[in-house]
Protein backbone atom coordinates (compact mmCIF):
# COMPACT_ATOMS: atom_id res chain seq x y z
CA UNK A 1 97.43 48.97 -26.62
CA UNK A 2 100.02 51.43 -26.26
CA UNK A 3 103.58 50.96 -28.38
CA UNK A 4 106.47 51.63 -26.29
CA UNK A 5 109.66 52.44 -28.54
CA UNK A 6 112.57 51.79 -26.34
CA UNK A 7 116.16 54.37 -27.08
CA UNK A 8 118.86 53.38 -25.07
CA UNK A 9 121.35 55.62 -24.17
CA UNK A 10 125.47 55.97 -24.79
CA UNK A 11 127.28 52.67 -26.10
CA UNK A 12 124.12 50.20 -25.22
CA UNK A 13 121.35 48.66 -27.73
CA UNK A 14 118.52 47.24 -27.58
CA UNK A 15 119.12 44.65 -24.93
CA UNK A 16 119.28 46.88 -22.15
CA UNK A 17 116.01 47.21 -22.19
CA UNK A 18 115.25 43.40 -21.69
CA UNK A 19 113.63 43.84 -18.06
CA UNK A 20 111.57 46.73 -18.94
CA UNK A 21 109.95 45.06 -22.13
CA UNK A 22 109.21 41.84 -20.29
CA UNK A 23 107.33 43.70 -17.54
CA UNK A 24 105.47 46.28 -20.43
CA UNK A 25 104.54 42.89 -22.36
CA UNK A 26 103.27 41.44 -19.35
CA UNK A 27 100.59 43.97 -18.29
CA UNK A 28 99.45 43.88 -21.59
CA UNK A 29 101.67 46.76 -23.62
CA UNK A 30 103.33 47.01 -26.33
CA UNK A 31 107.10 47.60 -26.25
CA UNK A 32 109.67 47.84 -29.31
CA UNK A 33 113.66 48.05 -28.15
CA UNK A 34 115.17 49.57 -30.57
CA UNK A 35 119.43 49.06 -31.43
CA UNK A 36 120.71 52.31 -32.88
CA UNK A 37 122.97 52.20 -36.03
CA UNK A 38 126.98 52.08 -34.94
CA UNK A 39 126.03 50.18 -31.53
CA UNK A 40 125.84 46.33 -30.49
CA UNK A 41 124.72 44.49 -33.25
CA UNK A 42 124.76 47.25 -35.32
CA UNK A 43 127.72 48.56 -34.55
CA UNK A 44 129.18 48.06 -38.33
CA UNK A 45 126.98 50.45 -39.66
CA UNK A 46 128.32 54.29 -40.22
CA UNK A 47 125.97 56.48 -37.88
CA UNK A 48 125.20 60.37 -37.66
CA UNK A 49 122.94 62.22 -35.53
CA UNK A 50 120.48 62.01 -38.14
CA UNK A 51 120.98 58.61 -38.84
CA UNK A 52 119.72 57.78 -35.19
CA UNK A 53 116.79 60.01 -35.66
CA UNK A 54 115.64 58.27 -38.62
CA UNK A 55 116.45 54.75 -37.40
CA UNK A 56 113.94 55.61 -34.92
CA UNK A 57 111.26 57.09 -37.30
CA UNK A 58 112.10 53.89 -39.89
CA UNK A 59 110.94 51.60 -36.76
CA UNK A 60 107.89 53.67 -36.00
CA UNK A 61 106.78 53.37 -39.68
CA UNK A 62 107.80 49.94 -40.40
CA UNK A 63 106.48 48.44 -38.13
CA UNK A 64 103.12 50.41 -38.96
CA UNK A 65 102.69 51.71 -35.34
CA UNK A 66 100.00 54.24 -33.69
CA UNK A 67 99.66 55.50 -30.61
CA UNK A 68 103.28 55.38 -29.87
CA UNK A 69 105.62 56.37 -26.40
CA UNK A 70 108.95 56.73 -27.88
CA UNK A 71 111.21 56.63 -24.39
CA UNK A 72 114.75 58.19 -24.84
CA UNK A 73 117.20 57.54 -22.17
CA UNK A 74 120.45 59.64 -21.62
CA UNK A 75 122.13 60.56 -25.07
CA UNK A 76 118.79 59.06 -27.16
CA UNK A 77 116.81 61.59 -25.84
CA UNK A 78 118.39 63.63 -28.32
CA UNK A 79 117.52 61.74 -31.41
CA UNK A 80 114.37 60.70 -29.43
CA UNK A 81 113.14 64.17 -29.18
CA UNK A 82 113.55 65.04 -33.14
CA UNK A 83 111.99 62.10 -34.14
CA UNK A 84 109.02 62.70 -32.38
CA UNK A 85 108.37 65.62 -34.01
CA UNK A 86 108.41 64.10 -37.47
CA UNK A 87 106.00 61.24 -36.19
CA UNK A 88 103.10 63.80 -36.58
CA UNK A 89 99.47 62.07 -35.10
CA UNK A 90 101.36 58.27 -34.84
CA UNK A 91 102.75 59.96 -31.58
CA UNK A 92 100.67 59.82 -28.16
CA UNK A 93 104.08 61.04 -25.62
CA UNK A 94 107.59 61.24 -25.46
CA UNK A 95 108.77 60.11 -22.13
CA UNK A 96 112.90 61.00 -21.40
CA UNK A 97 114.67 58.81 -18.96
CA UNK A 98 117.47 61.17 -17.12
CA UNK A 99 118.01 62.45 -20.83
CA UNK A 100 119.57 65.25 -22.75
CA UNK A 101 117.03 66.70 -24.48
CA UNK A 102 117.66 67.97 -28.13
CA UNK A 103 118.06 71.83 -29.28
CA UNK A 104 118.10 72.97 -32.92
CA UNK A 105 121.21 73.36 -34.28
CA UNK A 106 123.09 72.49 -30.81
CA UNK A 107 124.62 68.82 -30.72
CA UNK A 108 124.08 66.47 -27.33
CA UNK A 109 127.93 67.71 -26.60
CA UNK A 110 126.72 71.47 -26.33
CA UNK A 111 126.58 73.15 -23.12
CA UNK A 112 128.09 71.22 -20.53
CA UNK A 113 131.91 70.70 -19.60
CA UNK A 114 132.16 68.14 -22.70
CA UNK A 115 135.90 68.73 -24.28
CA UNK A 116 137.11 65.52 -22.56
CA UNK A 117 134.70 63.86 -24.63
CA UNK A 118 135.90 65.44 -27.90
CA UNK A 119 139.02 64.21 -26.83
CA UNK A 120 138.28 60.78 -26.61
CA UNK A 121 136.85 60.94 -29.79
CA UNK A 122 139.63 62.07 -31.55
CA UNK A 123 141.93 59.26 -29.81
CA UNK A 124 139.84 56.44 -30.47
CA UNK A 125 139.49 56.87 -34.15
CA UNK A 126 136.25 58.68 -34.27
CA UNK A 127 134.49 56.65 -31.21
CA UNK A 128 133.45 57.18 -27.28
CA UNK A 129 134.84 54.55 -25.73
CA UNK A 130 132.62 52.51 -23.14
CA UNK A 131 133.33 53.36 -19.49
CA UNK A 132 135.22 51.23 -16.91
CA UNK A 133 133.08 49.58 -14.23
CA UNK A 134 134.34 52.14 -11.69
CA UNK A 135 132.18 55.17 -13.30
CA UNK A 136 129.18 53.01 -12.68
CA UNK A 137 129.60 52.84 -8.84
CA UNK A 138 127.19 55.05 -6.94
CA UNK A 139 124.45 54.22 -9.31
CA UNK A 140 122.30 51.71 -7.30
CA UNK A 141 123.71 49.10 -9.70
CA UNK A 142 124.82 45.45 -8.84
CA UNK A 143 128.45 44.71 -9.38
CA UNK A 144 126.72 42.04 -12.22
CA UNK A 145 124.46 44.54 -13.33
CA UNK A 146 127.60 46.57 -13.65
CA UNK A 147 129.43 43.71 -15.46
CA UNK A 148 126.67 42.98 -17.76
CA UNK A 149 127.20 47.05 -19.13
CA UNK A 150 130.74 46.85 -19.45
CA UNK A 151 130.84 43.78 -21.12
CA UNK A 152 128.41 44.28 -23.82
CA UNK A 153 128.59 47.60 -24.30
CA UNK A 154 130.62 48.78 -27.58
CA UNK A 155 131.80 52.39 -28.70
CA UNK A 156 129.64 55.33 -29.27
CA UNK A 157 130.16 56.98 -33.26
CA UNK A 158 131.26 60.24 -32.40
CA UNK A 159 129.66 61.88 -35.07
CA UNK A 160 126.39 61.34 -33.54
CA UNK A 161 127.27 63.15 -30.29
CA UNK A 162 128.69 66.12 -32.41
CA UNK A 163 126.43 66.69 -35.14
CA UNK A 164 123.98 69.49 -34.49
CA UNK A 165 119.94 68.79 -33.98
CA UNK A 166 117.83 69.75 -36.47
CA UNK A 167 114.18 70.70 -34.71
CA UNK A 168 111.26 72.93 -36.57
CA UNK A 169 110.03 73.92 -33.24
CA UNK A 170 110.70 73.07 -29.41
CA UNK A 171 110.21 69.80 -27.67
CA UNK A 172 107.88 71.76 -25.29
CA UNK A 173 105.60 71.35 -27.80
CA UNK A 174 104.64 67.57 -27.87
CA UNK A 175 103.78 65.93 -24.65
CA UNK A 176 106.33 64.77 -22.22
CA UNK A 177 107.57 63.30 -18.71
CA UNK A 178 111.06 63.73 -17.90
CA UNK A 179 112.23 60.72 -15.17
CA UNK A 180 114.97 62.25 -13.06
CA UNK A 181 117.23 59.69 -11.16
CA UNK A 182 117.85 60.82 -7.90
CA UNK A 183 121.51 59.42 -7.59
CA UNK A 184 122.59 61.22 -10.69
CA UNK A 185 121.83 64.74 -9.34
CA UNK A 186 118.25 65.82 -7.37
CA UNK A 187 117.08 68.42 -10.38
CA UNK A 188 116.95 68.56 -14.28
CA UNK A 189 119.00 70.37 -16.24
CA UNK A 190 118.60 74.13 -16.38
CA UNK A 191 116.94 73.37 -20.28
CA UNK A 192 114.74 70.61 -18.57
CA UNK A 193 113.30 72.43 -15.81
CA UNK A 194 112.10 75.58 -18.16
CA UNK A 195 109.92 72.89 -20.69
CA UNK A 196 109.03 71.41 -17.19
CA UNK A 197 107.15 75.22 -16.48
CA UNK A 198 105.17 74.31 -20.07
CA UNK A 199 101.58 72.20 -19.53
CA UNK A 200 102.72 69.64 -21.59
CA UNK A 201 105.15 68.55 -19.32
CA UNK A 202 105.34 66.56 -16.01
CA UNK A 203 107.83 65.73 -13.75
CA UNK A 204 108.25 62.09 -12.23
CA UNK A 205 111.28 61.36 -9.65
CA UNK A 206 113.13 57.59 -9.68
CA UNK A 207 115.01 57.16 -6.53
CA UNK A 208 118.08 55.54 -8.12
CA UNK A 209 120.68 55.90 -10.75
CA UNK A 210 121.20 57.18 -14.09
CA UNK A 211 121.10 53.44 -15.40
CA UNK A 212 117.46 52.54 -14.22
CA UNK A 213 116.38 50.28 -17.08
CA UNK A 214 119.01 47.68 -14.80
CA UNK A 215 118.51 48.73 -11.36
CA UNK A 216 115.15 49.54 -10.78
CA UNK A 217 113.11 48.34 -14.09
CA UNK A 218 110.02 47.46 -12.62
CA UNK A 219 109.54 50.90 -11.16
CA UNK A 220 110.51 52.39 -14.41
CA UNK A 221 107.95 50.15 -16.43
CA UNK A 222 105.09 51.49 -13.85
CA UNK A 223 106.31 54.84 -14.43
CA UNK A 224 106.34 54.21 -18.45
CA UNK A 225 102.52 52.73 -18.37
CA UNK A 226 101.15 55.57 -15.71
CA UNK A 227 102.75 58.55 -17.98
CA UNK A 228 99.65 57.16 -20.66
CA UNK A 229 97.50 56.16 -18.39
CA UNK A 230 95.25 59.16 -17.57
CA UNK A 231 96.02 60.53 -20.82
């Protein structure tokens, strides 16, 4: 049995992962959604970049887990990504879901176009606020897909999109598929497609949007089991 540990990304917890666990659970997996510290029912608890890496390790080991797919989607890749390098042999793949992917001693705001975000930050006492339903549109979501995000989504801690990473080597070194959605740009990141030339790597394309846990999550539950299955 393989033990899926599901990262959500930006202001969403564990629940948005609801349709992909049911349809892991019912071909016989294992999967583990996991609510980061600062966010849904968590969301009282002071969070760091490093606190969401070691939430994620704390799960791993509490839960006495081996042969383990941590899955990091859009800003958890980041955490996702350090984590699974201090899983050691309890890790079998990492598998990043249209995700930043982390860089020692860079944060997940480094190296894109990010000083509106900063912004926001520093106007909302310390917190990204959710976005409007508007910035979902184009997405292949449904307008209650759409209202189920906005609703229970809550605000990002800042201090975990700032904070540096802290790696010991480079995520091309632990095995990994990167899911691009197709409506959120055709190609990876410039970072992405150069651990992409590695042999650890592999490439799988989702025709949809950045969101597909909601609009497409049987495909991405196929996609999750087949990244194991020959492996």
């Amino acid at each position: 049995m393989t033990h899926f540990v599901l990262v959500a990304g930006a202001w969403l917890g564990g629940w948005a992962w609801d349709e992909v666990a049911a349809e892991l659970r019912a071909a016989g997996d294992d999967a583990h959604p996991l609510t980061l510290s600062g966010l849904a029912e968590k969301r009282s608890l002071p969070a760091g970049q490093q606190t969401h890496v070691q939430d994620i390790v704390d799960e791993v080991e509490r839960l006495g887990l081996q042969d383990v797919v941590l899955v990091g989607h859009s800003y958890s890749g980041v955490p996702v990504g350090q984590a699974a390098e201090r899983l050691g042999d309890r890790l079998r793949r990492v598998v990043y879901v249209d995700a930043n992917v982390p860089s020692d001693g860079e944060s997940f705001l480094s190296g894109w176009p990010s000083d509106h975000v900063r912004r926001s930050i520093d106007d909302h006492d310390g917190f990204w606020p959710p976005l409007g339903a508007d910035d979902y549109a184009g997405q292949g979501l449904t307008d209650e897909q759409i209202a189920r995000i906005v609703s229970e989504g809550t605000p990002h801690p800042g201090a975990t999109l700032t904070e540096p990473a802290v790696l010991k080597g480079s995520p091309g070194d632990v095995p990994a598929t990167y899911v691009k959605c197709l409506l959120d740009g055709d190609a990876p990141p410039p970072a992405v497609a150069e651990l992409l030339k590695g042999e650890l790597w592999q490439l799988v394309e989702l025709n949809t949007g950045h969101w597909p846990m909601f609009s497409q999550p049987r495909e991405l539950a196929g996609v999750l089991r087949e990244s194991v299955a020959s492996r």
